[in-house]
PDB file of N, CA and C in Angstrom:
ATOM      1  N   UNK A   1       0.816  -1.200   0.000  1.00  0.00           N
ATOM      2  CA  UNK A   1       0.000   0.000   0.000  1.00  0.00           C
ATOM      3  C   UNK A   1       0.855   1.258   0.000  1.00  0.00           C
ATOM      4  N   UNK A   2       2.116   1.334   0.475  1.00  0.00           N
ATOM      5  CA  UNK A   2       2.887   2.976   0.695  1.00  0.00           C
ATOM      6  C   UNK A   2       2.976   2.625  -0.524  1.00  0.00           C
ATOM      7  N   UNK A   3       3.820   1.582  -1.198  1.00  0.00           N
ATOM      8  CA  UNK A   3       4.479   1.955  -2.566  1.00  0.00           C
ATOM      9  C   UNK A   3       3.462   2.544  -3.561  1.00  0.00           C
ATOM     10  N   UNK A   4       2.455   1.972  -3.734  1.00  0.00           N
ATOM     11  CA  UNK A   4       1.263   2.518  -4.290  1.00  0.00           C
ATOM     12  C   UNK A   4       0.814   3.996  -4.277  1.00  0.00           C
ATOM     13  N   UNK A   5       1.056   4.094  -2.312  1.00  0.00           N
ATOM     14  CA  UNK A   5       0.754   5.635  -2.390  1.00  0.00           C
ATOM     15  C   UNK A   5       1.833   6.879  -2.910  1.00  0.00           C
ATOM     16  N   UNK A   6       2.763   6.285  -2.611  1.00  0.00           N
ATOM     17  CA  UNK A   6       4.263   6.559  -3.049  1.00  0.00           C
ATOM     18  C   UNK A   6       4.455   7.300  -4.719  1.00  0.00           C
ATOM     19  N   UNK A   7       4.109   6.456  -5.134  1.00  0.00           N
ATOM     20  CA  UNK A   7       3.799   6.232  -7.138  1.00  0.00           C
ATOM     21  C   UNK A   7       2.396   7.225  -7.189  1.00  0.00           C
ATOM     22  N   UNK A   8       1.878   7.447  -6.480  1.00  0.00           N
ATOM     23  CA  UNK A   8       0.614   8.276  -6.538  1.00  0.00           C
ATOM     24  C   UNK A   8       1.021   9.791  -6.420  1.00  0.00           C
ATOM     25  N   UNK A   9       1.561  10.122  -5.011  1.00  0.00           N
ATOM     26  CA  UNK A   9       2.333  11.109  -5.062  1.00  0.00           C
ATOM     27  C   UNK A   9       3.469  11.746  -6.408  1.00  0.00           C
ATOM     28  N   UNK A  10       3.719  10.635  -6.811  1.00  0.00           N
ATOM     29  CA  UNK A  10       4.857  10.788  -7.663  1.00  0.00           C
ATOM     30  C   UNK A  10       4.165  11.472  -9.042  1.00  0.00           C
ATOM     31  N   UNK A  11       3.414  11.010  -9.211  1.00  0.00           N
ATOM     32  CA  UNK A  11       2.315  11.143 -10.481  1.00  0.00           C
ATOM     33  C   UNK A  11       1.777  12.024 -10.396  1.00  0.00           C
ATOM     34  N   UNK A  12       1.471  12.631  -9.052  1.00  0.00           N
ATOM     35  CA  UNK A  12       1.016  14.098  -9.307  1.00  0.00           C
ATOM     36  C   UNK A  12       2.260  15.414  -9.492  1.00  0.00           C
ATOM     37  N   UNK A  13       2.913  14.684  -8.250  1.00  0.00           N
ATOM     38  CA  UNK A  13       4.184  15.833  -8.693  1.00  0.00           C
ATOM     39  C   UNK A  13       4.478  15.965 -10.268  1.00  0.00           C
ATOM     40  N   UNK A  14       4.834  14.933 -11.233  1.00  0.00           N
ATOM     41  CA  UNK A  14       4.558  14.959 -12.546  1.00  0.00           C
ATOM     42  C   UNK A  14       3.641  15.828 -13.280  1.00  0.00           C
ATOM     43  N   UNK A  15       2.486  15.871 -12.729  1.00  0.00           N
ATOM     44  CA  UNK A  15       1.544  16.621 -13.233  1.00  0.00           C
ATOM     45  C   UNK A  15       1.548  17.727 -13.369  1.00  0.00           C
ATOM     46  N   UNK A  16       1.903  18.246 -11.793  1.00  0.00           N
ATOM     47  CA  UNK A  16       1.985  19.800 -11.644  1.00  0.00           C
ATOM     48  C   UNK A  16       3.246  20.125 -12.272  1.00  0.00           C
ATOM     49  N   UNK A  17       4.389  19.306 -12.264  1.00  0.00           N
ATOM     50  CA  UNK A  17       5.485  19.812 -13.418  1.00  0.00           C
ATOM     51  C   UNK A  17       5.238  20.245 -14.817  1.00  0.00           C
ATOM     52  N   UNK A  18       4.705  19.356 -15.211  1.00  0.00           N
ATOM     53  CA  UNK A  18       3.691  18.954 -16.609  1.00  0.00           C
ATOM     54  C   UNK A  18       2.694  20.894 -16.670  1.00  0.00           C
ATOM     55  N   UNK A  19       2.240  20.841 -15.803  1.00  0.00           N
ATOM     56  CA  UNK A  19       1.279  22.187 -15.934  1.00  0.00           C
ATOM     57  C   UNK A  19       2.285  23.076 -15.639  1.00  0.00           C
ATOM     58  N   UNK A  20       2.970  23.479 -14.922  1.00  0.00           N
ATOM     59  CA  UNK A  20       3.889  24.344 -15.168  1.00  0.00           C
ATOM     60  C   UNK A  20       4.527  24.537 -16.484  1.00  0.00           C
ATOM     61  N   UNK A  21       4.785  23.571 -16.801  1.00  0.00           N
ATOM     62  CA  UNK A  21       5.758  23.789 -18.179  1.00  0.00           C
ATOM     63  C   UNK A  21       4.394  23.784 -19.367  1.00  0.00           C
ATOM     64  N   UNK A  22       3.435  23.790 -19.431  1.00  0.00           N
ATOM     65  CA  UNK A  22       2.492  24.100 -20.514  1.00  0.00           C
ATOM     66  C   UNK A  22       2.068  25.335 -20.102  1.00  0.00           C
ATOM     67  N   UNK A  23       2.204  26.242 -19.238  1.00  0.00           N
ATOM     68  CA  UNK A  23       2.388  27.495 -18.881  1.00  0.00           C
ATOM     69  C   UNK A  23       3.517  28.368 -18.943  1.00  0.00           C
ATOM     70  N   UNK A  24       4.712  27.824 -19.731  1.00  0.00           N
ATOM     71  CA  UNK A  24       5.636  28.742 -19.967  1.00  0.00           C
ATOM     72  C   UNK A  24       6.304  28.639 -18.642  1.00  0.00           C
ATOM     73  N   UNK A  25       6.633  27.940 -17.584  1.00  0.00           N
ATOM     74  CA  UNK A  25       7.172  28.118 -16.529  1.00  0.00           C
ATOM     75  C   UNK A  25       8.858  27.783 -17.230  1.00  0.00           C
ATOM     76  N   UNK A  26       9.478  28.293 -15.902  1.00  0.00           N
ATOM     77  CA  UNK A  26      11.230  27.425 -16.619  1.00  0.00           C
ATOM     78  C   UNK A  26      11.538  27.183 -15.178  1.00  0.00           C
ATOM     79  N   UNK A  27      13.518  26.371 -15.765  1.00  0.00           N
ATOM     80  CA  UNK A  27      13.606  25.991 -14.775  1.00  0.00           C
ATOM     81  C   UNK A  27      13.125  24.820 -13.963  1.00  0.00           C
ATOM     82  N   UNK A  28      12.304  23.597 -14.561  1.00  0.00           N
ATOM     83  CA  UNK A  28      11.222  23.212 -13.588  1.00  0.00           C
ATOM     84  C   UNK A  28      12.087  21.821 -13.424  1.00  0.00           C
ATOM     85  N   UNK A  29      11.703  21.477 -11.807  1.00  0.00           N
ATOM     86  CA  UNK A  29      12.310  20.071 -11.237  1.00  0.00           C
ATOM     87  C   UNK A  29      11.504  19.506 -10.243  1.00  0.00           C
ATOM     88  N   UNK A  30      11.610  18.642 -10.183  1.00  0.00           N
ATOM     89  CA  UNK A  30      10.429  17.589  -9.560  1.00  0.00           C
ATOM     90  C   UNK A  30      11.537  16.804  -8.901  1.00  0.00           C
ATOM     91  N   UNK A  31      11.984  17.190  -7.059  1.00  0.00           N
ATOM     92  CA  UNK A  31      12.961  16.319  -6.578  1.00  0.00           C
ATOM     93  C   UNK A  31      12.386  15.268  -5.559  1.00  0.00           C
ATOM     94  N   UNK A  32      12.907  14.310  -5.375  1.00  0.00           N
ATOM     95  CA  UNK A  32      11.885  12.977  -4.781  1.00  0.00           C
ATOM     96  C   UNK A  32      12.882  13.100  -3.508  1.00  0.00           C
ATOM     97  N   UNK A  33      12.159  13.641  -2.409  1.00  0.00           N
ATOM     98  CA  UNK A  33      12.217  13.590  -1.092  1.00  0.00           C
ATOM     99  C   UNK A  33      12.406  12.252  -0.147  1.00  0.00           C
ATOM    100  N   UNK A  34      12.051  11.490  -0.755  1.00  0.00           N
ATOM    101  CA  UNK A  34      11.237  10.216   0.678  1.00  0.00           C
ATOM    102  C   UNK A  34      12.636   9.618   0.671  1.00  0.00           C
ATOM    103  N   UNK A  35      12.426   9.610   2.275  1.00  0.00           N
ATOM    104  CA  UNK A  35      13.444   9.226   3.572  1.00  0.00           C
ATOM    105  C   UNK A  35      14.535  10.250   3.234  1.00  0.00           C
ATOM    106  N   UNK A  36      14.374  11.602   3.006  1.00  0.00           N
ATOM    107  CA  UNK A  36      15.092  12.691   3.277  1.00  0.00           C
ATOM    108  C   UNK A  36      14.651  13.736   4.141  1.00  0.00           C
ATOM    109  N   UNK A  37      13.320  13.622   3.373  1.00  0.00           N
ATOM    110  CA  UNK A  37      12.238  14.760   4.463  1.00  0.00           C
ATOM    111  C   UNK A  37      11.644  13.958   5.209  1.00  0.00           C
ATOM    112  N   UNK A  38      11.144  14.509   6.578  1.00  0.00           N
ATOM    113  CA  UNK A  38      10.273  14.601   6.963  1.00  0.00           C
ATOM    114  C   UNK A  38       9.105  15.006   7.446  1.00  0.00           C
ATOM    115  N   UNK A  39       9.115  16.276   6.321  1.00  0.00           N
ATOM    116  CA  UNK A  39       7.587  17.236   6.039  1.00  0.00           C
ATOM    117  C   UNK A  39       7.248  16.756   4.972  1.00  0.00           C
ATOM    118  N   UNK A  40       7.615  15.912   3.491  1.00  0.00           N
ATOM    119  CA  UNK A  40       7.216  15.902   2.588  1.00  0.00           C
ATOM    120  C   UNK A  40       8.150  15.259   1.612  1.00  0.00           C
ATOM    121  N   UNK A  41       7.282  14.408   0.379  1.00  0.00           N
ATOM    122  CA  UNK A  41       7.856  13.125  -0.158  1.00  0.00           C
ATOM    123  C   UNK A  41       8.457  13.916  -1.626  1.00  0.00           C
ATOM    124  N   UNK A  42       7.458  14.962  -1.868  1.00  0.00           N
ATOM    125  CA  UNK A  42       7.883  15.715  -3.334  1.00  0.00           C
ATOM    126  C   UNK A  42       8.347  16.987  -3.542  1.00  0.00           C
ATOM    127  N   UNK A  43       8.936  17.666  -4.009  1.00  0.00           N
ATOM    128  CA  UNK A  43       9.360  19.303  -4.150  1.00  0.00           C
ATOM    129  C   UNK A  43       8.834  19.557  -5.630  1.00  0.00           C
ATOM    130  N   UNK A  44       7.973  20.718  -6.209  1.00  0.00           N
ATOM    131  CA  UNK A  44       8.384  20.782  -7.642  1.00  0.00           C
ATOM    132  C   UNK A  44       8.997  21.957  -7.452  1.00  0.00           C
ATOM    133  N   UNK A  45       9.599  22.574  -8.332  1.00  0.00           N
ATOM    134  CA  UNK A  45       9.924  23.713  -8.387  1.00  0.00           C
ATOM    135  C   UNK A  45       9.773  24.042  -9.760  1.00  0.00           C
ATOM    136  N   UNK A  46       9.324  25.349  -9.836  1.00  0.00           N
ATOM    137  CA  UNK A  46       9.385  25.807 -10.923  1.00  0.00           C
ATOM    138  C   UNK A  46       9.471  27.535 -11.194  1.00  0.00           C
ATOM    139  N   UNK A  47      10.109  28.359 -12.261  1.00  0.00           N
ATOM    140  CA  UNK A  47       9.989  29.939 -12.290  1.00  0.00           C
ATOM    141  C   UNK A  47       9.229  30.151 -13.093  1.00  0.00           C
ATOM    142  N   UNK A  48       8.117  31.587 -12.580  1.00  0.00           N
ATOM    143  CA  UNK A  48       7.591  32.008 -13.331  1.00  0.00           C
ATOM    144  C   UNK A  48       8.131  33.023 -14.183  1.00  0.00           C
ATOM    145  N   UNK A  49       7.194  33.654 -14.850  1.00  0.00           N
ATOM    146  CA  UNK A  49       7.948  34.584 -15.664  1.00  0.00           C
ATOM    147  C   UNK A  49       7.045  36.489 -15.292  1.00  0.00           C
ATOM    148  N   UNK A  50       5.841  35.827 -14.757  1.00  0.00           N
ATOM    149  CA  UNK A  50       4.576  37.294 -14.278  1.00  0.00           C
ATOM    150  C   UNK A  50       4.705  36.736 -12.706  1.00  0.00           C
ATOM    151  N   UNK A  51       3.874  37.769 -11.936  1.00  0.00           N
ATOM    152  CA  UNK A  51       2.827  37.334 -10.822  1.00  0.00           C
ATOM    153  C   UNK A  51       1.511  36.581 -11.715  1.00  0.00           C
ATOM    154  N   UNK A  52       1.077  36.907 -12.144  1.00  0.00           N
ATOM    155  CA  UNK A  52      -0.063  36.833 -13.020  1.00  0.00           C
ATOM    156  C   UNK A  52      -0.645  35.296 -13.355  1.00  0.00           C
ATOM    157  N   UNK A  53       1.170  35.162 -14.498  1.00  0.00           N
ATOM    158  CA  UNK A  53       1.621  33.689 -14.596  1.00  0.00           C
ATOM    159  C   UNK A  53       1.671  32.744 -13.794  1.00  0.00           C
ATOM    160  N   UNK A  54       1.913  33.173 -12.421  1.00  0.00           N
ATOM    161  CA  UNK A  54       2.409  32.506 -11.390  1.00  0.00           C
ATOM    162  C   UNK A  54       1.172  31.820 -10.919  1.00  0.00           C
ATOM    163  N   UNK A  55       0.187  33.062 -10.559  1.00  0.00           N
ATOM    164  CA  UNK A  55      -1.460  32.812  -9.898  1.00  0.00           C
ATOM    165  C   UNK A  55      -2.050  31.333 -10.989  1.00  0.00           C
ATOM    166  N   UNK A  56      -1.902  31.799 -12.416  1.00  0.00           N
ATOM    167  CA  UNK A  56      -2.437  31.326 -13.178  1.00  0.00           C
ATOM    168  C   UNK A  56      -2.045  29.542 -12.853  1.00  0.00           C
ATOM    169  N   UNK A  57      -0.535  29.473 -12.920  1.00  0.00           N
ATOM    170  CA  UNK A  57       0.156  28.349 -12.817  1.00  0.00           C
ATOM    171  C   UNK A  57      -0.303  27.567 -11.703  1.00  0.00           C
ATOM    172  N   UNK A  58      -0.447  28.266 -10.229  1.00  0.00           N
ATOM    173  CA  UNK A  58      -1.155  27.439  -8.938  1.00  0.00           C
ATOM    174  C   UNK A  58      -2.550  26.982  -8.956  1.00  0.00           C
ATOM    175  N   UNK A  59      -3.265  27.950  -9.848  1.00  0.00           N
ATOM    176  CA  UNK A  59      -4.837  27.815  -9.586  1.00  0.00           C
ATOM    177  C   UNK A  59      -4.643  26.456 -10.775  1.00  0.00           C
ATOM    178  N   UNK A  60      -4.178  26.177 -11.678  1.00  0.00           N
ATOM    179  CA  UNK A  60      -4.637  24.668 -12.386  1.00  0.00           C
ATOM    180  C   UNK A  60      -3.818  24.022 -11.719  1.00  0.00           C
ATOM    181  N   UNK A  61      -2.715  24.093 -10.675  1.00  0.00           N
ATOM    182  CA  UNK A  61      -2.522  22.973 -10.388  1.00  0.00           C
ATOM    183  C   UNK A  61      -3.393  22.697  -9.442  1.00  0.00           C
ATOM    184  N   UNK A  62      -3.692  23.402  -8.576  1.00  0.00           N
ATOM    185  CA  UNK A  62      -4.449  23.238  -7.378  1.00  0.00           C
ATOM    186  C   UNK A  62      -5.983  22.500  -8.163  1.00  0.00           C
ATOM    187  N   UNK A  63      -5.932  22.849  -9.107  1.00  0.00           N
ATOM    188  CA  UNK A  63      -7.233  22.423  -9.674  1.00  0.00           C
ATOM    189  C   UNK A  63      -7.185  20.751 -10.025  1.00  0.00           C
ATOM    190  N   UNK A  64      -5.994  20.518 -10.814  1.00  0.00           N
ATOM    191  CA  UNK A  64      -5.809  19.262 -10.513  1.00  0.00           C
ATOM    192  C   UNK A  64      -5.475  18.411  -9.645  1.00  0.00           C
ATOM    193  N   UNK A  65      -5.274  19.025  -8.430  1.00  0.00           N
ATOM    194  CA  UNK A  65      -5.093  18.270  -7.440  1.00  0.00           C
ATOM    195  C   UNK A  65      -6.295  17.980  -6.787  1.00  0.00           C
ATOM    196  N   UNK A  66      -7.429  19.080  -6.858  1.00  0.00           N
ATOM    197  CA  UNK A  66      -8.592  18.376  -6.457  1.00  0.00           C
ATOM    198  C   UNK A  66      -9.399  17.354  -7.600  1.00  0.00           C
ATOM    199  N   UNK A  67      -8.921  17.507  -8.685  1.00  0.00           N
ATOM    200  CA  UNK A  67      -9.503  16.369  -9.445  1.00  0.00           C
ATOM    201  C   UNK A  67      -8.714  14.693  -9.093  1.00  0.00           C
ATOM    202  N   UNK A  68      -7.795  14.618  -8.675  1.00  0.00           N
ATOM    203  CA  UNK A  68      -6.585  13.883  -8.277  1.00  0.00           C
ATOM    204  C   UNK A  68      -7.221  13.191  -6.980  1.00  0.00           C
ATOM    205  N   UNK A  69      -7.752  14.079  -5.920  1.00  0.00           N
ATOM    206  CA  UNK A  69      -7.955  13.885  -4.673  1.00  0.00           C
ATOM    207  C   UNK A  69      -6.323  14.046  -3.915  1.00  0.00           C
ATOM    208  N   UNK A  70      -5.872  15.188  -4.477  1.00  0.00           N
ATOM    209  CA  UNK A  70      -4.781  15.555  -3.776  1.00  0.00           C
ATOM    210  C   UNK A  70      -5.427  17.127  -3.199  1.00  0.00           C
ATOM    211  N   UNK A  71      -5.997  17.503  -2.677  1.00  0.00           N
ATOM    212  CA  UNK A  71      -6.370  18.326  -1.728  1.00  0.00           C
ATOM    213  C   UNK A  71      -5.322  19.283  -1.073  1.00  0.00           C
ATOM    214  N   UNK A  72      -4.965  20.595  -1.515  1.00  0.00           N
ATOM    215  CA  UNK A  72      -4.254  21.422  -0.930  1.00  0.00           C
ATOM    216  C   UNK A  72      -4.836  21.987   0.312  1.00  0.00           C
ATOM    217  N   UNK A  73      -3.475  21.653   1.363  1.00  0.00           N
ATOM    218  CA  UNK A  73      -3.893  22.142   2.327  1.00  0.00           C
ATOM    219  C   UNK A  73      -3.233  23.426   2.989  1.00  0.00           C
ATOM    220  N   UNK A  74      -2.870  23.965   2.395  1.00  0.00           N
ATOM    221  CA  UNK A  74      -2.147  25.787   2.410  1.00  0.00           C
ATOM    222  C   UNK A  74      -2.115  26.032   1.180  1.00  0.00           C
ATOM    223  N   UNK A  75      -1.621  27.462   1.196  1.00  0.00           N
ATOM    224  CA  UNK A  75      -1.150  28.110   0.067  1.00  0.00           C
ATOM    225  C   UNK A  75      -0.677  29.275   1.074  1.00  0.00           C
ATOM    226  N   UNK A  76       0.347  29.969   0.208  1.00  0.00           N
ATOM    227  CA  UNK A  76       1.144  30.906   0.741  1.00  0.00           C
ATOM    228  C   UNK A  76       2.141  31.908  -0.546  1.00  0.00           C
ATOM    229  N   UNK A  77       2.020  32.757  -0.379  1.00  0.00           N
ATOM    230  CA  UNK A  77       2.494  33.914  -1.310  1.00  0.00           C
ATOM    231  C   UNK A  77       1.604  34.610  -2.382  1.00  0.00           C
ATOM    232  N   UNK A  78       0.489  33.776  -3.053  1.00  0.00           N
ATOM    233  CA  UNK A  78      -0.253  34.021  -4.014  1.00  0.00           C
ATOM    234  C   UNK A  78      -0.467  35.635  -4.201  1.00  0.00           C
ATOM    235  N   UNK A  79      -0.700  35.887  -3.650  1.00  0.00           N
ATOM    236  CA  UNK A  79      -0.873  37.624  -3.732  1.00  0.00           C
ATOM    237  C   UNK A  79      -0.369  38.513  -3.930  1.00  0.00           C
ATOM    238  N   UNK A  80       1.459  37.649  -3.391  1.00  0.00           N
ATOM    239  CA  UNK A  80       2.267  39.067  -3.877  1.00  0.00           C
ATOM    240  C   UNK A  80       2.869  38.300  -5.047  1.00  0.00           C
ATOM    241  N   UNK A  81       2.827  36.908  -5.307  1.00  0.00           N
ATOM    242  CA  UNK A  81       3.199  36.590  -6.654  1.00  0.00           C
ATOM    243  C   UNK A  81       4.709  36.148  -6.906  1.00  0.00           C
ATOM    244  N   UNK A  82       5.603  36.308  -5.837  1.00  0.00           N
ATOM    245  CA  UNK A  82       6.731  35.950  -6.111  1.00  0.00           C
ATOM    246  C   UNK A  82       7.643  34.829  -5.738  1.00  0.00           C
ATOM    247  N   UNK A  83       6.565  34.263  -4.589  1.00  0.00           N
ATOM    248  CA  UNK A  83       7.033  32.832  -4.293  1.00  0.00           C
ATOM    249  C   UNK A  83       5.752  32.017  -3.597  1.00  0.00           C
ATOM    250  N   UNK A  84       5.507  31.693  -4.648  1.00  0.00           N
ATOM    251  CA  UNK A  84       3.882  30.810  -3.877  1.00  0.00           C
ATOM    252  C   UNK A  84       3.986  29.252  -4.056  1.00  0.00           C
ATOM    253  N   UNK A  85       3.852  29.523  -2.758  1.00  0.00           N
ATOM    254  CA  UNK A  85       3.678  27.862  -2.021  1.00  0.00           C
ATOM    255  C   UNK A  85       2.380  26.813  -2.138  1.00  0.00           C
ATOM    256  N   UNK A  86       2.611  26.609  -2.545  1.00  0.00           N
ATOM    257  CA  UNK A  86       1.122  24.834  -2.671  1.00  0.00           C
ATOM    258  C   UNK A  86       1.623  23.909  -1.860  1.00  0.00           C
ATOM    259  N   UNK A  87       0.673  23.425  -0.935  1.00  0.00           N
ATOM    260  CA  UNK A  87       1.109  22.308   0.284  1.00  0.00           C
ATOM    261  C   UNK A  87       0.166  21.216  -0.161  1.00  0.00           C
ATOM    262  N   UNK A  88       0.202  20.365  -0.586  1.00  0.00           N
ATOM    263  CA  UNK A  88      -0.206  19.000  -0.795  1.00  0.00           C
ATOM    264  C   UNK A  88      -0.074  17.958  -0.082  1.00  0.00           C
ATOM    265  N   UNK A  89       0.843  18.464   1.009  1.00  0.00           N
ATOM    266  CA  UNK A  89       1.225  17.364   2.239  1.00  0.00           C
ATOM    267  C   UNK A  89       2.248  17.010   1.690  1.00  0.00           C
ATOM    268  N   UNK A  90       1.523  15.901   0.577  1.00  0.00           N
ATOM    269  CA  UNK A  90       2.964  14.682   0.546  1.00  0.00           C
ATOM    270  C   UNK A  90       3.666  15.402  -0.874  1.00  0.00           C
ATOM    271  N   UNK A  91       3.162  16.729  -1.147  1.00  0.00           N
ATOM    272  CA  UNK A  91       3.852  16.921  -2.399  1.00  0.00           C
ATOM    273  C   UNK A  91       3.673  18.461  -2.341  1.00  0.00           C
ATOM    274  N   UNK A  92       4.680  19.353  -2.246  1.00  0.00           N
ATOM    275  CA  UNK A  92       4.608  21.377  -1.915  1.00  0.00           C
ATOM    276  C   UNK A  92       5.257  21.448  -3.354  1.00  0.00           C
ATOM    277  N   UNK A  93       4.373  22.481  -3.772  1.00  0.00           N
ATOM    278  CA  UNK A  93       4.997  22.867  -5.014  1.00  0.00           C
ATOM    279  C   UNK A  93       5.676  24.328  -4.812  1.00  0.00           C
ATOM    280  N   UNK A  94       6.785  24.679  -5.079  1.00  0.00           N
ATOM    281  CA  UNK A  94       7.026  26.234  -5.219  1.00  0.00           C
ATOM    282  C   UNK A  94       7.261  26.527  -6.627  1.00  0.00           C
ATOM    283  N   UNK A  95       6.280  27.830  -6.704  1.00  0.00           N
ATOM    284  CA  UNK A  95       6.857  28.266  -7.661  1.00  0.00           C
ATOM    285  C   UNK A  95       7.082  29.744  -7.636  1.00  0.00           C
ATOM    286  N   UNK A  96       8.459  30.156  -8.099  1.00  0.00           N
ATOM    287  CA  UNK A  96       8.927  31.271  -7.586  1.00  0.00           C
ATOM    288  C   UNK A  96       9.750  32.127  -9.184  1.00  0.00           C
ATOM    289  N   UNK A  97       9.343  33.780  -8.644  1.00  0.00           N
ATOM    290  CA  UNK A  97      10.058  34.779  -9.756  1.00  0.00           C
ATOM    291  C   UNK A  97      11.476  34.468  -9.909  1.00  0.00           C
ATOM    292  N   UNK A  98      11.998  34.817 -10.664  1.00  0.00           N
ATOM    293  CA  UNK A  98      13.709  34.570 -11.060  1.00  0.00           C
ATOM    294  C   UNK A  98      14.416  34.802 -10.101  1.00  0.00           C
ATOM    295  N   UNK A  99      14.501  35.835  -9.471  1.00  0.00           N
ATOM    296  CA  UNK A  99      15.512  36.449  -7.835  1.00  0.00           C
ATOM    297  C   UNK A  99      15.002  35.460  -6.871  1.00  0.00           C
ATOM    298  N   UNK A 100      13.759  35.370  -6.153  1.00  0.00           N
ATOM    299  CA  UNK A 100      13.672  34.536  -5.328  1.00  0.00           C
ATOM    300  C   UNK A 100      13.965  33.119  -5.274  1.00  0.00           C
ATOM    301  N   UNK A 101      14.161  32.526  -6.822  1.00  0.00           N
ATOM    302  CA  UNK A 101      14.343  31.137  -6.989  1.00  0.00           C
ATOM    303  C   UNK A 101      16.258  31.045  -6.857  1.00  0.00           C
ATOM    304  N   UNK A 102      16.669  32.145  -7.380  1.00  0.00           N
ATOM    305  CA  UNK A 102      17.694  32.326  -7.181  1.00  0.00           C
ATOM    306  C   UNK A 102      18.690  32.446  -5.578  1.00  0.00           C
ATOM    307  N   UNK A 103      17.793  33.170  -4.833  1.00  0.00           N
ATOM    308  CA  UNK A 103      18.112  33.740  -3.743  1.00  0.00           C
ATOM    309  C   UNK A 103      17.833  32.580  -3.123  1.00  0.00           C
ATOM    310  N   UNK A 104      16.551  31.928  -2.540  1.00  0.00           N
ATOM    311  CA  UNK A 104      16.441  30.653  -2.122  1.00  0.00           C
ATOM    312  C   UNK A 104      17.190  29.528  -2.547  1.00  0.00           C
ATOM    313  N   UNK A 105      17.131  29.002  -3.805  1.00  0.00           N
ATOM    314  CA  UNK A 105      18.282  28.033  -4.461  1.00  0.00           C
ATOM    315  C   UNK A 105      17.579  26.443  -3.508  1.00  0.00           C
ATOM    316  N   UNK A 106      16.720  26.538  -3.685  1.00  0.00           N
ATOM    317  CA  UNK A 106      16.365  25.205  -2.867  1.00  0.00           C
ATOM    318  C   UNK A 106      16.403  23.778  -3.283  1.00  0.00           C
ATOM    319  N   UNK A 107      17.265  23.911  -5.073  1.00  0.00           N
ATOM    320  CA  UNK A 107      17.747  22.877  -5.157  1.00  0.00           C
ATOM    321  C   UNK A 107      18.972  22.220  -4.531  1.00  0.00           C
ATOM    322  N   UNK A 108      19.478  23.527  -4.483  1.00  0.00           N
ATOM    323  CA  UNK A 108      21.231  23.394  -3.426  1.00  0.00           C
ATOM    324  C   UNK A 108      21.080  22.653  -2.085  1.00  0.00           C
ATOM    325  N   UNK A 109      20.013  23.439  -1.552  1.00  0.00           N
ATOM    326  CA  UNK A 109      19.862  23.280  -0.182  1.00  0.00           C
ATOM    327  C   UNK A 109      19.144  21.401  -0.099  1.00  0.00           C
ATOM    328  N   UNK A 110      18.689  20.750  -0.931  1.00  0.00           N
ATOM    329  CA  UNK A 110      18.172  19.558  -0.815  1.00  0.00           C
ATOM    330  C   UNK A 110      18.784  18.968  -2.291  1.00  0.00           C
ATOM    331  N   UNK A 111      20.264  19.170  -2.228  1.00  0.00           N
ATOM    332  CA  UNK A 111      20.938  18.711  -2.804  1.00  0.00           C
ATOM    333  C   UNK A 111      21.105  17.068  -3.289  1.00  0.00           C
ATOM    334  N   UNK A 112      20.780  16.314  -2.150  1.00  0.00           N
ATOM    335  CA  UNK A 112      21.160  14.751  -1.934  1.00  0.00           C
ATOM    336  C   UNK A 112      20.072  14.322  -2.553  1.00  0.00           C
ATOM    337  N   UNK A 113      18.580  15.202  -2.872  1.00  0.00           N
ATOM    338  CA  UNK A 113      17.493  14.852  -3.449  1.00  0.00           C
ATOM    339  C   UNK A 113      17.475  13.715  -4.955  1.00  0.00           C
ATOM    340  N   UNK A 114      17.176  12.878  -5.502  1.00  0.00           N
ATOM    341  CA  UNK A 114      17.279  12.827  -6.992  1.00  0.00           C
ATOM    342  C   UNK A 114      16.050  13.737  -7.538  1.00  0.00           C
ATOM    343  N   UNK A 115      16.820  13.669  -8.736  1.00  0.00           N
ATOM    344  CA  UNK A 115      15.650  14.426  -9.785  1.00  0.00           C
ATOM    345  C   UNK A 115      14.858  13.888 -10.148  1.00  0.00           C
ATOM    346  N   UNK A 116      13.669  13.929 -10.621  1.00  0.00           N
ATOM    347  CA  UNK A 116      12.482  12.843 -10.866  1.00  0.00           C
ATOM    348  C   UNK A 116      12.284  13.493 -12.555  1.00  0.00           C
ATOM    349  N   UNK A 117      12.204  12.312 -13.408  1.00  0.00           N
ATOM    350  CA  UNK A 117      12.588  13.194 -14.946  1.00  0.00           C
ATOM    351  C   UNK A 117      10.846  12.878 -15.032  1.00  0.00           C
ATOM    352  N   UNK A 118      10.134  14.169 -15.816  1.00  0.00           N
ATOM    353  CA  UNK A 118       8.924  14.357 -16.351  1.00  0.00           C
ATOM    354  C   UNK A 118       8.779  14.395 -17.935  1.00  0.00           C
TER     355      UNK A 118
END
């Protein structure tokens, strides 16, 4: 049953990569967490290029996550647009403007992560 749920998680993180990048996002990585974290199994990351873009980019993912039955349970930044957070539990998406993705660098920082190819 985890592995199952595991591969489930995984498939959405895919997704929301997937929608990012049919939105013009860049930059985008999908790093597989499990038994590194212990807040969370998926990272996506991705840069926008607007605020606008950005809103646009969370609201379909969030949208597919309730079609998914992946249920967001925060969100954070949406408003000012430059680093907005999607909490999925087992899967947070950030997606962040060019400086902040830069300035954060949160691939560095969860370095030991692998990359999950989409």
């Amino acid at each position: 049953m985890a592995k199952r749920k595991v591969n489930l998680q995984k498939k959405f993180a895919v997704t929301a990569a997937k929608i990012a990048a049919e939105n013009h996002c860049t930059d985008i990585v999908v790093l597989d967490l499990v038994g590194l974290s212990p807040a969370t199994d998926y990272f996506v990351i991705a840069t926008g290029t607007s605020d606008r873009q950005m809103r646009t980019v969370a609201d379909e993912i969030s949208q597919a996550g309730r079609e998914t039955g992946f249920n967001r349970f925060g969100k954070a930044g949406y408003d000012q647009g430059r680093w907005i957070l999607l909490d999925f539990i087992d899967v947070i998406v950030h997606i962040f403007d060019k400086d902040n993705r830069e300035y954060y660098d949160l691939e560095m920082l969860w370095g030991d992560a692998k990359k999950v190819k989409f």
